[in-house]
PDB file of N, CA and C in Angstrom:
ATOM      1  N   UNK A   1      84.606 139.035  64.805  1.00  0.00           N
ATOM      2  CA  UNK A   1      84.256 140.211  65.587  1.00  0.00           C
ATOM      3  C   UNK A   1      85.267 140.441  66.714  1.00  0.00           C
ATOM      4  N   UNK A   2      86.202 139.681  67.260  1.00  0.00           N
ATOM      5  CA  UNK A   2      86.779 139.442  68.363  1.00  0.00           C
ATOM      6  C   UNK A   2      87.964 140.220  67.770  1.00  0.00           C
ATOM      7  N   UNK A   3      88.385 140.007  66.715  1.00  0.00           N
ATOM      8  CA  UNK A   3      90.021 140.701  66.512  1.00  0.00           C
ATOM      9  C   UNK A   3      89.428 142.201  66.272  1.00  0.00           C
ATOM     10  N   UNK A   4      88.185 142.670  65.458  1.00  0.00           N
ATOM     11  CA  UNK A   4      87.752 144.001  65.599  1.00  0.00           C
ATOM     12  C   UNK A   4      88.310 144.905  66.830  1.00  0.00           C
ATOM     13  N   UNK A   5      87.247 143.913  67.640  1.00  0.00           N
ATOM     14  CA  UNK A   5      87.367 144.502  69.646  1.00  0.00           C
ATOM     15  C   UNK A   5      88.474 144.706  69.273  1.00  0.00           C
ATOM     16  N   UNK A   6      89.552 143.946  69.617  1.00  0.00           N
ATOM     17  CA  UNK A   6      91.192 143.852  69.714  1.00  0.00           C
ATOM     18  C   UNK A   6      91.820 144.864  69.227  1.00  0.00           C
ATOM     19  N   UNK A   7      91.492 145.774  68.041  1.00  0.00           N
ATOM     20  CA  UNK A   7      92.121 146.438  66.817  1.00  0.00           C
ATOM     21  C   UNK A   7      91.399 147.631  67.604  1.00  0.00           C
ATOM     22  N   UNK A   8      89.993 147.546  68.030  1.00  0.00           N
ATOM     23  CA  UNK A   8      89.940 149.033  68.445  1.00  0.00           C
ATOM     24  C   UNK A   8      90.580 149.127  69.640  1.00  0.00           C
ATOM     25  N   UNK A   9      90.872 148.562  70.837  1.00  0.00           N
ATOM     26  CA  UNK A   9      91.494 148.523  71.861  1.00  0.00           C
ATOM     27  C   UNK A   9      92.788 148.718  71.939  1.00  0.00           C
ATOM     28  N   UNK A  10      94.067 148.557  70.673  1.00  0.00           N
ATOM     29  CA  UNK A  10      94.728 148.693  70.132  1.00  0.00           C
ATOM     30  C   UNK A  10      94.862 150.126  69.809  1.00  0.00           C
ATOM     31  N   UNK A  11      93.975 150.412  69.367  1.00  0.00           N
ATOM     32  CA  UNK A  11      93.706 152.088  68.568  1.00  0.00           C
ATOM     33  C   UNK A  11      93.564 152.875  69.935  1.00  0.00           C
ATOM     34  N   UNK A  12      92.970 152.562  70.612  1.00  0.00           N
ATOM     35  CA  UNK A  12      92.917 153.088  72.256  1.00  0.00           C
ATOM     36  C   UNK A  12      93.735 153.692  72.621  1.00  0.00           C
ATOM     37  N   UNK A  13      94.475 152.465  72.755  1.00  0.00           N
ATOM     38  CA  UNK A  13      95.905 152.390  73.778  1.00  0.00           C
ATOM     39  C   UNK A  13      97.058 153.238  73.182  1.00  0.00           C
ATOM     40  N   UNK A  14      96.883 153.259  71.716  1.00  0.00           N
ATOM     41  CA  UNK A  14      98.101 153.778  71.296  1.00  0.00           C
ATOM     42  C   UNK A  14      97.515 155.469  71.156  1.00  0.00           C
ATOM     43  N   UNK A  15      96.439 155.590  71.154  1.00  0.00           N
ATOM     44  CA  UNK A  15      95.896 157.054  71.484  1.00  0.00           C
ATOM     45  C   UNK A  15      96.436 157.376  72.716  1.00  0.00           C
ATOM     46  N   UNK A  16      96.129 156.935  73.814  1.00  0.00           N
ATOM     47  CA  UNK A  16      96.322 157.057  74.933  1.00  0.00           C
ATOM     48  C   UNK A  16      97.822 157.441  75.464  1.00  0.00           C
ATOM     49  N   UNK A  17      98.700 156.225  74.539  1.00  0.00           N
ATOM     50  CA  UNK A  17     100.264 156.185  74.965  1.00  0.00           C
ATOM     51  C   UNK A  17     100.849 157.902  74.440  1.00  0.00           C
ATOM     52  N   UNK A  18      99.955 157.854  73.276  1.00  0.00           N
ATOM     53  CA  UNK A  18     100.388 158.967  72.204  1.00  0.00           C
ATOM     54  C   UNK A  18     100.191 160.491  72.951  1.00  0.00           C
ATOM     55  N   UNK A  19      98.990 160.498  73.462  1.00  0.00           N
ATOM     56  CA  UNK A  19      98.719 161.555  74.632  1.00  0.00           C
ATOM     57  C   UNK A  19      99.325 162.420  76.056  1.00  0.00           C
ATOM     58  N   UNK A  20      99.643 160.435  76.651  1.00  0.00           N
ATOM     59  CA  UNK A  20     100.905 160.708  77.615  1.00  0.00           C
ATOM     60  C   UNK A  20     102.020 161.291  77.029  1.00  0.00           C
ATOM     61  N   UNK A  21     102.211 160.719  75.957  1.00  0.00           N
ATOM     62  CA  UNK A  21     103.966 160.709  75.568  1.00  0.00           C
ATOM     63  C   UNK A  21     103.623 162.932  75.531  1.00  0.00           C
ATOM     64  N   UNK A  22     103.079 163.374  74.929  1.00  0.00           N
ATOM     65  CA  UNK A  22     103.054 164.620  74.396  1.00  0.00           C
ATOM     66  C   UNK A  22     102.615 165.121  75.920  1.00  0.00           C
ATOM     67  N   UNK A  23     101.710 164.907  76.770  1.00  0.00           N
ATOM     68  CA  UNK A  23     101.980 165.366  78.215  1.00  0.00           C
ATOM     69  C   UNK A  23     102.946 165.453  78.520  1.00  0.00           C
ATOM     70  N   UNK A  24     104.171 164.239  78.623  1.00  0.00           N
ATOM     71  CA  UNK A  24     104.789 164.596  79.614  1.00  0.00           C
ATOM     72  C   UNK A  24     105.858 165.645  78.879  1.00  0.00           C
ATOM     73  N   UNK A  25     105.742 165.636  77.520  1.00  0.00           N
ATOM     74  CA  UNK A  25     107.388 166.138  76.915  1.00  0.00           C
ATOM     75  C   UNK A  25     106.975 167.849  76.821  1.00  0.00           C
ATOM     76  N   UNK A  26     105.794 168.207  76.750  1.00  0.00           N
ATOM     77  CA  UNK A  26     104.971 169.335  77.372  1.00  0.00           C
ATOM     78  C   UNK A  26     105.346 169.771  79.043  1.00  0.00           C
ATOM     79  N   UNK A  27     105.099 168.953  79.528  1.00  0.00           N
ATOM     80  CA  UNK A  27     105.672 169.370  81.219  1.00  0.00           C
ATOM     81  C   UNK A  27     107.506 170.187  81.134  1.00  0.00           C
ATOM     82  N   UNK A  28     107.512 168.935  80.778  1.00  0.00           N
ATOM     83  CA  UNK A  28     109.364 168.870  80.423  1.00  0.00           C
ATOM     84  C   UNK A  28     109.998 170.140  80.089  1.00  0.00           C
ATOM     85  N   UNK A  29     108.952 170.466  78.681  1.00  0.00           N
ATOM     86  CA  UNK A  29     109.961 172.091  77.973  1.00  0.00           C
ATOM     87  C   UNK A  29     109.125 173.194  78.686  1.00  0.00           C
ATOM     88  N   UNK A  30     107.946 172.942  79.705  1.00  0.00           N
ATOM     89  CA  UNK A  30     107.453 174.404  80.449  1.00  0.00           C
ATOM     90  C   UNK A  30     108.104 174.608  81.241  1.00  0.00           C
ATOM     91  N   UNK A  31     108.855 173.165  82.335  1.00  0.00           N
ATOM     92  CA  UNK A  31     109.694 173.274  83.006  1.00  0.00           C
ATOM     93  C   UNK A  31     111.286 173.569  82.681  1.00  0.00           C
ATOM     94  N   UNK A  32     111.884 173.512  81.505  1.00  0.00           N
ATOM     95  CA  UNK A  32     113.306 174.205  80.989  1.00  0.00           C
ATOM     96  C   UNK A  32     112.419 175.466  80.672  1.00  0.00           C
ATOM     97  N   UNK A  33     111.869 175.692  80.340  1.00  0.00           N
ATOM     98  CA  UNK A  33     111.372 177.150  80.152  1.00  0.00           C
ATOM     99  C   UNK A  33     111.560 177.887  81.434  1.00  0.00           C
ATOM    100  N   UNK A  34     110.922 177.524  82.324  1.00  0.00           N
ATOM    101  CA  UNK A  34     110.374 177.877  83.721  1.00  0.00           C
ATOM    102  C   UNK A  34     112.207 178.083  84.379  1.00  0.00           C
ATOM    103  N   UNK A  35     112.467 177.229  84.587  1.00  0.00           N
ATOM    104  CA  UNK A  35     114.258 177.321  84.765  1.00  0.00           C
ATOM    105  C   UNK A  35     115.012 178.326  84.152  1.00  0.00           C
ATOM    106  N   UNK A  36     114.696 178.607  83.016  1.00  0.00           N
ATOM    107  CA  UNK A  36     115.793 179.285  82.332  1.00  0.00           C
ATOM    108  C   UNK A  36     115.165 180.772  82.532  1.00  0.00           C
ATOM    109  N   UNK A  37     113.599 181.187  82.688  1.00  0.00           N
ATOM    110  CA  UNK A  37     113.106 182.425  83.225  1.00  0.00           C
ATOM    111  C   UNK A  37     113.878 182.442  84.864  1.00  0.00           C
ATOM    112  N   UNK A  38     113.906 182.241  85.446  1.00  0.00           N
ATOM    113  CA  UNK A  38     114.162 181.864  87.025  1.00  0.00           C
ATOM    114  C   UNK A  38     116.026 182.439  87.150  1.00  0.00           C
ATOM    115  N   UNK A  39     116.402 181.670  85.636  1.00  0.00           N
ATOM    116  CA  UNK A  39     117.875 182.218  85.948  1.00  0.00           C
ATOM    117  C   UNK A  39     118.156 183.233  85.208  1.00  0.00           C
ATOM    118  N   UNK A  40     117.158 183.803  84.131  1.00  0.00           N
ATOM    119  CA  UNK A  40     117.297 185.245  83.608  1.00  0.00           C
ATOM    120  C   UNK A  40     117.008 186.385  84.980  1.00  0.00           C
ATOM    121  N   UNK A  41     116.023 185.756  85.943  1.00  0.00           N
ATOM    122  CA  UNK A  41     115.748 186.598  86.814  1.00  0.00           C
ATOM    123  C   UNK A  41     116.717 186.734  87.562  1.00  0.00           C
ATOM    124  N   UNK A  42     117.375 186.188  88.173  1.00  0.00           N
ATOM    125  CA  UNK A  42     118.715 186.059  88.827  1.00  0.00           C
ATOM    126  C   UNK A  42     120.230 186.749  88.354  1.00  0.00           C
ATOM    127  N   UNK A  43     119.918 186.773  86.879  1.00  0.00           N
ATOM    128  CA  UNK A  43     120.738 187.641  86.254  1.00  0.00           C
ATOM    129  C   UNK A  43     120.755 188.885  86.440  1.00  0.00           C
ATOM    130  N   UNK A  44     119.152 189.075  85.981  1.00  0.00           N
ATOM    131  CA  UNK A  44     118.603 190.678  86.128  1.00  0.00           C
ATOM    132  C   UNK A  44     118.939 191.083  87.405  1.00  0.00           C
ATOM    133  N   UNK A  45     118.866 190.312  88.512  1.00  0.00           N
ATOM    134  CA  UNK A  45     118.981 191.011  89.798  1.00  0.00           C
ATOM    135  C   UNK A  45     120.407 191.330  90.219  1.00  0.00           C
ATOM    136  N   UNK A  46     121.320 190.579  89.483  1.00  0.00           N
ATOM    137  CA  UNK A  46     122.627 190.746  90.096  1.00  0.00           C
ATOM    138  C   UNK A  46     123.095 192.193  89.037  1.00  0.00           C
ATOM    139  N   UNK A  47     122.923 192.383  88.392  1.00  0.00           N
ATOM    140  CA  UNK A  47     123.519 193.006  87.472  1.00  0.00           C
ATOM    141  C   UNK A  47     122.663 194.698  87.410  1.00  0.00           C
ATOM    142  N   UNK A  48     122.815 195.768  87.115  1.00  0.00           N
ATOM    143  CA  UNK A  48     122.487 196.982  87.653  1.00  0.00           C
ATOM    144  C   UNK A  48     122.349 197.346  86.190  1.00  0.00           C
ATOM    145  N   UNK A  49     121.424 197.051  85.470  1.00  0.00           N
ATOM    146  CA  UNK A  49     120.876 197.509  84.187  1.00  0.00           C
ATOM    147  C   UNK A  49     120.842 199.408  84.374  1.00  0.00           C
ATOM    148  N   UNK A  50     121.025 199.675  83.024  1.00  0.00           N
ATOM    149  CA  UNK A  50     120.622 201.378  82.796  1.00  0.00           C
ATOM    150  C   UNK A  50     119.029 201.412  82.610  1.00  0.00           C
ATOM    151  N   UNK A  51     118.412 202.436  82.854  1.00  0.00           N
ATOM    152  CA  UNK A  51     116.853 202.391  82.428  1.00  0.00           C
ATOM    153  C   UNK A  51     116.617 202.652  81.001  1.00  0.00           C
ATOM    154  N   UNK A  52     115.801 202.090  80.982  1.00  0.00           N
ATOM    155  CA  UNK A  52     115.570 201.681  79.329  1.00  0.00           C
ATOM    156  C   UNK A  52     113.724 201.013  80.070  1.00  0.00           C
ATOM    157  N   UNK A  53     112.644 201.877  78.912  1.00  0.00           N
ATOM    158  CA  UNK A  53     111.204 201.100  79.101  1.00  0.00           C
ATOM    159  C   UNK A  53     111.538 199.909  78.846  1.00  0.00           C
ATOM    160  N   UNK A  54     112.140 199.297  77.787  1.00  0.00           N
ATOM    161  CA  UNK A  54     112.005 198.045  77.343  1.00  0.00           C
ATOM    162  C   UNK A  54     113.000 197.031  78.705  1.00  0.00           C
ATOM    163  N   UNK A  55     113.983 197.335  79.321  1.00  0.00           N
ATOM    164  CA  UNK A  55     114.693 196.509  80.358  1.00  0.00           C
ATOM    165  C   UNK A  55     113.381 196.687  81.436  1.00  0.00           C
ATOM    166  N   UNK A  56     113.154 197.735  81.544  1.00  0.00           N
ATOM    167  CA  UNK A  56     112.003 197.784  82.718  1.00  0.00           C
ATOM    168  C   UNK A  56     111.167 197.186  82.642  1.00  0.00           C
ATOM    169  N   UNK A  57     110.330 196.209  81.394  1.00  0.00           N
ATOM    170  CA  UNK A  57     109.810 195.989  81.042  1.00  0.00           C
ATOM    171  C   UNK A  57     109.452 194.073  81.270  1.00  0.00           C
ATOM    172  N   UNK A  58     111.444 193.973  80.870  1.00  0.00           N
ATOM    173  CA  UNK A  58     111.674 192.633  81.037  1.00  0.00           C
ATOM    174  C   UNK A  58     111.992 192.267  82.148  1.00  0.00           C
ATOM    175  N   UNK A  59     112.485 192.980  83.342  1.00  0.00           N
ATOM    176  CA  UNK A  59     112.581 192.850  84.724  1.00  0.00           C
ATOM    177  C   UNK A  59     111.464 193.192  85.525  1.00  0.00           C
ATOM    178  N   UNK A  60     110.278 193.368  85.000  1.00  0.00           N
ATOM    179  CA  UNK A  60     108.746 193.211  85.745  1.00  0.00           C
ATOM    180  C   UNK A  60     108.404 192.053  85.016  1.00  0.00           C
ATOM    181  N   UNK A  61     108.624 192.072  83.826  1.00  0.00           N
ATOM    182  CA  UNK A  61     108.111 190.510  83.614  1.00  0.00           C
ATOM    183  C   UNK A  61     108.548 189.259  84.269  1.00  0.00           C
ATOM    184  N   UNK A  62     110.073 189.457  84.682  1.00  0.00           N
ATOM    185  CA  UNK A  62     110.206 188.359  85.405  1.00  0.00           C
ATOM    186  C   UNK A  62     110.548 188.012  87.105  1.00  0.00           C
ATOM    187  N   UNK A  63     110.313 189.492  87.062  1.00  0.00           N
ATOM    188  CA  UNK A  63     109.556 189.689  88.224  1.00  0.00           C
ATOM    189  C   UNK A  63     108.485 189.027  88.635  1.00  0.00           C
ATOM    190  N   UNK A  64     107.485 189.056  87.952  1.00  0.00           N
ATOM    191  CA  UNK A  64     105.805 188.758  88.358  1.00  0.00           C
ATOM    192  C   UNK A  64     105.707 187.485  87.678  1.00  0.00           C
ATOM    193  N   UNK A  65     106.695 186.886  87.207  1.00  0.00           N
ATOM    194  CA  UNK A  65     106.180 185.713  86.912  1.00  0.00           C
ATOM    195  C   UNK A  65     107.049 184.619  87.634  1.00  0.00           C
ATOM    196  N   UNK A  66     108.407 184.860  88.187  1.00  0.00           N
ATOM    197  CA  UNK A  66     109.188 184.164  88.990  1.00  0.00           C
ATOM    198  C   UNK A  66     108.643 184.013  90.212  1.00  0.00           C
ATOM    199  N   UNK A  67     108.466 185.525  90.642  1.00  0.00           N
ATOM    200  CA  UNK A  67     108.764 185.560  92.046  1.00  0.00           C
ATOM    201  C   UNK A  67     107.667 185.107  93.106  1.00  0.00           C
ATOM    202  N   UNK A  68     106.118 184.778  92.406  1.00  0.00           N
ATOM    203  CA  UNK A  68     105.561 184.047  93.414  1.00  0.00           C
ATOM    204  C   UNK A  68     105.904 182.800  93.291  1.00  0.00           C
ATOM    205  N   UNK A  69     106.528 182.163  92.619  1.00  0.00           N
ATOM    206  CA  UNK A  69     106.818 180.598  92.320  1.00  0.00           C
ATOM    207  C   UNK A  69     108.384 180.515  93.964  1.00  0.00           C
ATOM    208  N   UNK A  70     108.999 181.825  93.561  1.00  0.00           N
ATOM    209  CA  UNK A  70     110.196 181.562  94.798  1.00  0.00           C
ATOM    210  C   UNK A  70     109.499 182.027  96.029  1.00  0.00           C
ATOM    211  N   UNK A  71     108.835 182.945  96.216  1.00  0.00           N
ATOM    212  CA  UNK A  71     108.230 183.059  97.848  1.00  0.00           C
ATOM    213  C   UNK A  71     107.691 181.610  98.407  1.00  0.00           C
ATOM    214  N   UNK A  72     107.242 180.614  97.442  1.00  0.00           N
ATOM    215  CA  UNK A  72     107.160 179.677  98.104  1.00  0.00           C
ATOM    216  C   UNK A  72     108.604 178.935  99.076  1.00  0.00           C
ATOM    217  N   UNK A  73     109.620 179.236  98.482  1.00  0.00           N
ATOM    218  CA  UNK A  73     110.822 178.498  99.120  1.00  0.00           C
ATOM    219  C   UNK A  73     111.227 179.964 100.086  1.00  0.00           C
ATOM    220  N   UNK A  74     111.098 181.136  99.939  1.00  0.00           N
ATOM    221  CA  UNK A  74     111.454 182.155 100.681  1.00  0.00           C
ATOM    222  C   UNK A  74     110.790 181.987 102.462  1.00  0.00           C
ATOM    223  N   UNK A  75     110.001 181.641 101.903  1.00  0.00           N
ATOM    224  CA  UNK A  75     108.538 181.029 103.933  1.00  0.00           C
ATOM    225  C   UNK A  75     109.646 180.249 104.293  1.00  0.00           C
ATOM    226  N   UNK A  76     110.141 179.371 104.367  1.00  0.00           N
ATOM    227  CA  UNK A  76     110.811 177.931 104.645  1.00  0.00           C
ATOM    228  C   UNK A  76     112.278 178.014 104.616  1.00  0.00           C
ATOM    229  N   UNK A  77     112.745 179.448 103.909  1.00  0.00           N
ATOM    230  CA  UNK A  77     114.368 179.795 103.940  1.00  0.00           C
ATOM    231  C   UNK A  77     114.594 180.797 103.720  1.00  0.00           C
ATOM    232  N   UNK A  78     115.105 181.272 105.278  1.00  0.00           N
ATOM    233  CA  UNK A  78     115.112 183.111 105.705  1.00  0.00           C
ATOM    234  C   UNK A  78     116.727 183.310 104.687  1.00  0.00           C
ATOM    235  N   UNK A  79     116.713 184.651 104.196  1.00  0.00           N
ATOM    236  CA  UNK A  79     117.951 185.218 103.464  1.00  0.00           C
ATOM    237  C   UNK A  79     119.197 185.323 104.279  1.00  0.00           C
ATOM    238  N   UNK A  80     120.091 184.941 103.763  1.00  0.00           N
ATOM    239  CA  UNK A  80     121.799 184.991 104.885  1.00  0.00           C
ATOM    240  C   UNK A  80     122.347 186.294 104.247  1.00  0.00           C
ATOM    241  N   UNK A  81     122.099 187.165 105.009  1.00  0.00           N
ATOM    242  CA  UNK A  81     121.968 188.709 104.799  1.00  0.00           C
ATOM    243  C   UNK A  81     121.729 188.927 102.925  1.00  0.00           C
ATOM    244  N   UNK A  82     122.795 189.345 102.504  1.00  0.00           N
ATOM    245  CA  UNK A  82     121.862 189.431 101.006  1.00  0.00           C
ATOM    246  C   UNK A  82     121.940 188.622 100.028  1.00  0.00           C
ATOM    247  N   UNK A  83     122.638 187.401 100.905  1.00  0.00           N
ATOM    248  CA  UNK A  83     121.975 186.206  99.205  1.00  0.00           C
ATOM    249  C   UNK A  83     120.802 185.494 100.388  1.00  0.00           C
ATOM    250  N   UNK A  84     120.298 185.525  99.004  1.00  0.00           N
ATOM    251  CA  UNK A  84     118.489 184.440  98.654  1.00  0.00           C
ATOM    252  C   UNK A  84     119.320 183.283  98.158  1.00  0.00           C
ATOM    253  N   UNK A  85     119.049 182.246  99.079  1.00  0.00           N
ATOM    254  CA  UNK A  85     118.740 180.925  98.866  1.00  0.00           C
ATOM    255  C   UNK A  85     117.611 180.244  96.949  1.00  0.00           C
ATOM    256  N   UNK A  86     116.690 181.434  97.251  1.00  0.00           N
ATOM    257  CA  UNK A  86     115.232 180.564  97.398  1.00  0.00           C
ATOM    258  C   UNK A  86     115.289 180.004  95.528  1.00  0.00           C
ATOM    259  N   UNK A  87     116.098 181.308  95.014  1.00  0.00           N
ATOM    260  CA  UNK A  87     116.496 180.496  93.594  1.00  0.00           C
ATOM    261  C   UNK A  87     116.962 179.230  92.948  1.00  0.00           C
ATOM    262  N   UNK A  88     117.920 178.877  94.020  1.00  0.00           N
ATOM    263  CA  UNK A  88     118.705 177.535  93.448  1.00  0.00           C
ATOM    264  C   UNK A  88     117.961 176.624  94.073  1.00  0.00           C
ATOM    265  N   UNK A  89     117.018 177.091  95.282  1.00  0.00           N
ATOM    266  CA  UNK A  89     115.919 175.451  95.536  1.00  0.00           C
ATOM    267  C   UNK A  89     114.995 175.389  94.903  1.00  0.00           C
ATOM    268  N   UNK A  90     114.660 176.762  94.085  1.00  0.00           N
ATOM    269  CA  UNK A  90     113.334 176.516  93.480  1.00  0.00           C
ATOM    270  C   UNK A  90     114.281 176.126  91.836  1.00  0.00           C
ATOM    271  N   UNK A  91     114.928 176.127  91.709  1.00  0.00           N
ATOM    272  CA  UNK A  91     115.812 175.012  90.400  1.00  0.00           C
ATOM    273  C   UNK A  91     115.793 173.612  90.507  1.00  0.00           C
ATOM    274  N   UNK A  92     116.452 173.743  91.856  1.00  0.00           N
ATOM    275  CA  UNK A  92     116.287 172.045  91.955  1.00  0.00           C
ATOM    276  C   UNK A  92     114.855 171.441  92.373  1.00  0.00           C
ATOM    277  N   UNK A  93     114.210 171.870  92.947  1.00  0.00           N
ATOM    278  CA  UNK A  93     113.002 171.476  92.939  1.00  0.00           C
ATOM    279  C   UNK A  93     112.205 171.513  91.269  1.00  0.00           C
ATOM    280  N   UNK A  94     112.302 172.506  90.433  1.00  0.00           N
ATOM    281  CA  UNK A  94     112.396 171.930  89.318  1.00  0.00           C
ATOM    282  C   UNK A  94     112.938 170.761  88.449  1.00  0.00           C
ATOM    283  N   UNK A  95     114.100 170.754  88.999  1.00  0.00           N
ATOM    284  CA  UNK A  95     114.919 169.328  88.044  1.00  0.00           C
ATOM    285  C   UNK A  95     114.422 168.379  88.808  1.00  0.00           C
ATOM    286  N   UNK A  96     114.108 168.110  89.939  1.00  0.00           N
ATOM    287  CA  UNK A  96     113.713 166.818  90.746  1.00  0.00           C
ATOM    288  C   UNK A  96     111.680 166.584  90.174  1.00  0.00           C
ATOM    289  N   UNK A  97     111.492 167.806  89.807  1.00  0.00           N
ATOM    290  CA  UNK A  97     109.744 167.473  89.053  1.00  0.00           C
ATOM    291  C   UNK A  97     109.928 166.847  87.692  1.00  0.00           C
ATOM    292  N   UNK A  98     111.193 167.537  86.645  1.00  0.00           N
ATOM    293  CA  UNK A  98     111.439 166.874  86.094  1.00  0.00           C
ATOM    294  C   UNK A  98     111.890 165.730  85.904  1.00  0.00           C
ATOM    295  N   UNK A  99     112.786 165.122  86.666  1.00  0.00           N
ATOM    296  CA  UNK A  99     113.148 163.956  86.630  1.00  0.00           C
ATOM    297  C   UNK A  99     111.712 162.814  87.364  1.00  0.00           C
ATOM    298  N   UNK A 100     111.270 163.317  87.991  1.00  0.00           N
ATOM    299  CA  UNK A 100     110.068 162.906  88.592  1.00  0.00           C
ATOM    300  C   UNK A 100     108.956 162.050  87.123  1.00  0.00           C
ATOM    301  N   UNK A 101     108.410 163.278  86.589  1.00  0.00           N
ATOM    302  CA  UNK A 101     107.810 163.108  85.474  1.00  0.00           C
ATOM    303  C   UNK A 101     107.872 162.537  84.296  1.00  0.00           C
ATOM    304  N   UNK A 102     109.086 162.555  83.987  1.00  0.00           N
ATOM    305  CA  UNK A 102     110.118 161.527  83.239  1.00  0.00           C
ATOM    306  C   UNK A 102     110.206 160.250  83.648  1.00  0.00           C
ATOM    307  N   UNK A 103     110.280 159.964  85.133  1.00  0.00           N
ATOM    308  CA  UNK A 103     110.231 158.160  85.620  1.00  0.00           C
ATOM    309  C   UNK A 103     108.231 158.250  85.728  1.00  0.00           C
ATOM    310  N   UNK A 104     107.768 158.671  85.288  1.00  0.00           N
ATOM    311  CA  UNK A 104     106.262 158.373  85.912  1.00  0.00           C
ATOM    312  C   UNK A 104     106.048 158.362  84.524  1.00  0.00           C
ATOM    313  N   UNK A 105     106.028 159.238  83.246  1.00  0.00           N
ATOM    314  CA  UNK A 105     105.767 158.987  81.972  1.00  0.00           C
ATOM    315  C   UNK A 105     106.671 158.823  81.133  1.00  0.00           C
TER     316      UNK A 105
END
């Protein structure tokens, strides 16, 4: 009965490991996701698109999905007349969650 215990505890653990492992590699590609929206947005802004519904479309999208994630770094770092900071800290503050998450799982 004792190696049973053992074998299900076994079955546990490797559930468990199996769970983390797919957490963290889940974090990982929302966060290259999350990065690579952040620097499409940065694109969009530098660059003076023609109107088109569909560009209008993709520059509210990443609009509203970037830009409350950067007002957080915008409170904490005023603009040096017209460059924004708040992009490249809210990058690296991404790569440092990633690398974070990666030494923790």
């Amino acid at each position: 009965m004792e190696n049973g215990v053992a074998m299900g505890e076994l079955a546990t653990l490797s559930l468990l490991a199996d769970v983390q492992s797919s957490v963290g590699r889940f974090v990982i590609v929302f966060l290259w996701v999350y990065s690579l929206l952040i620097l499409a947005f940065i694109l969009t802004s530098w660059v003076r698109l023609p109107y088109s519904p569909w560009l209008n479309s993709v520059q509210r999208f990443l609009y509203e999905v970037c830009d409350p994630y950067l007002r957080i770094f915008r409170r904490f770092i005023p603009p040096l007349g017209p460059i924004d900071l708040s992009p490249m800290i809210g990058l690296i503050a991404i790569f440092v969650a990633m690398r974070l998450v990666d030494a923790v799982l």
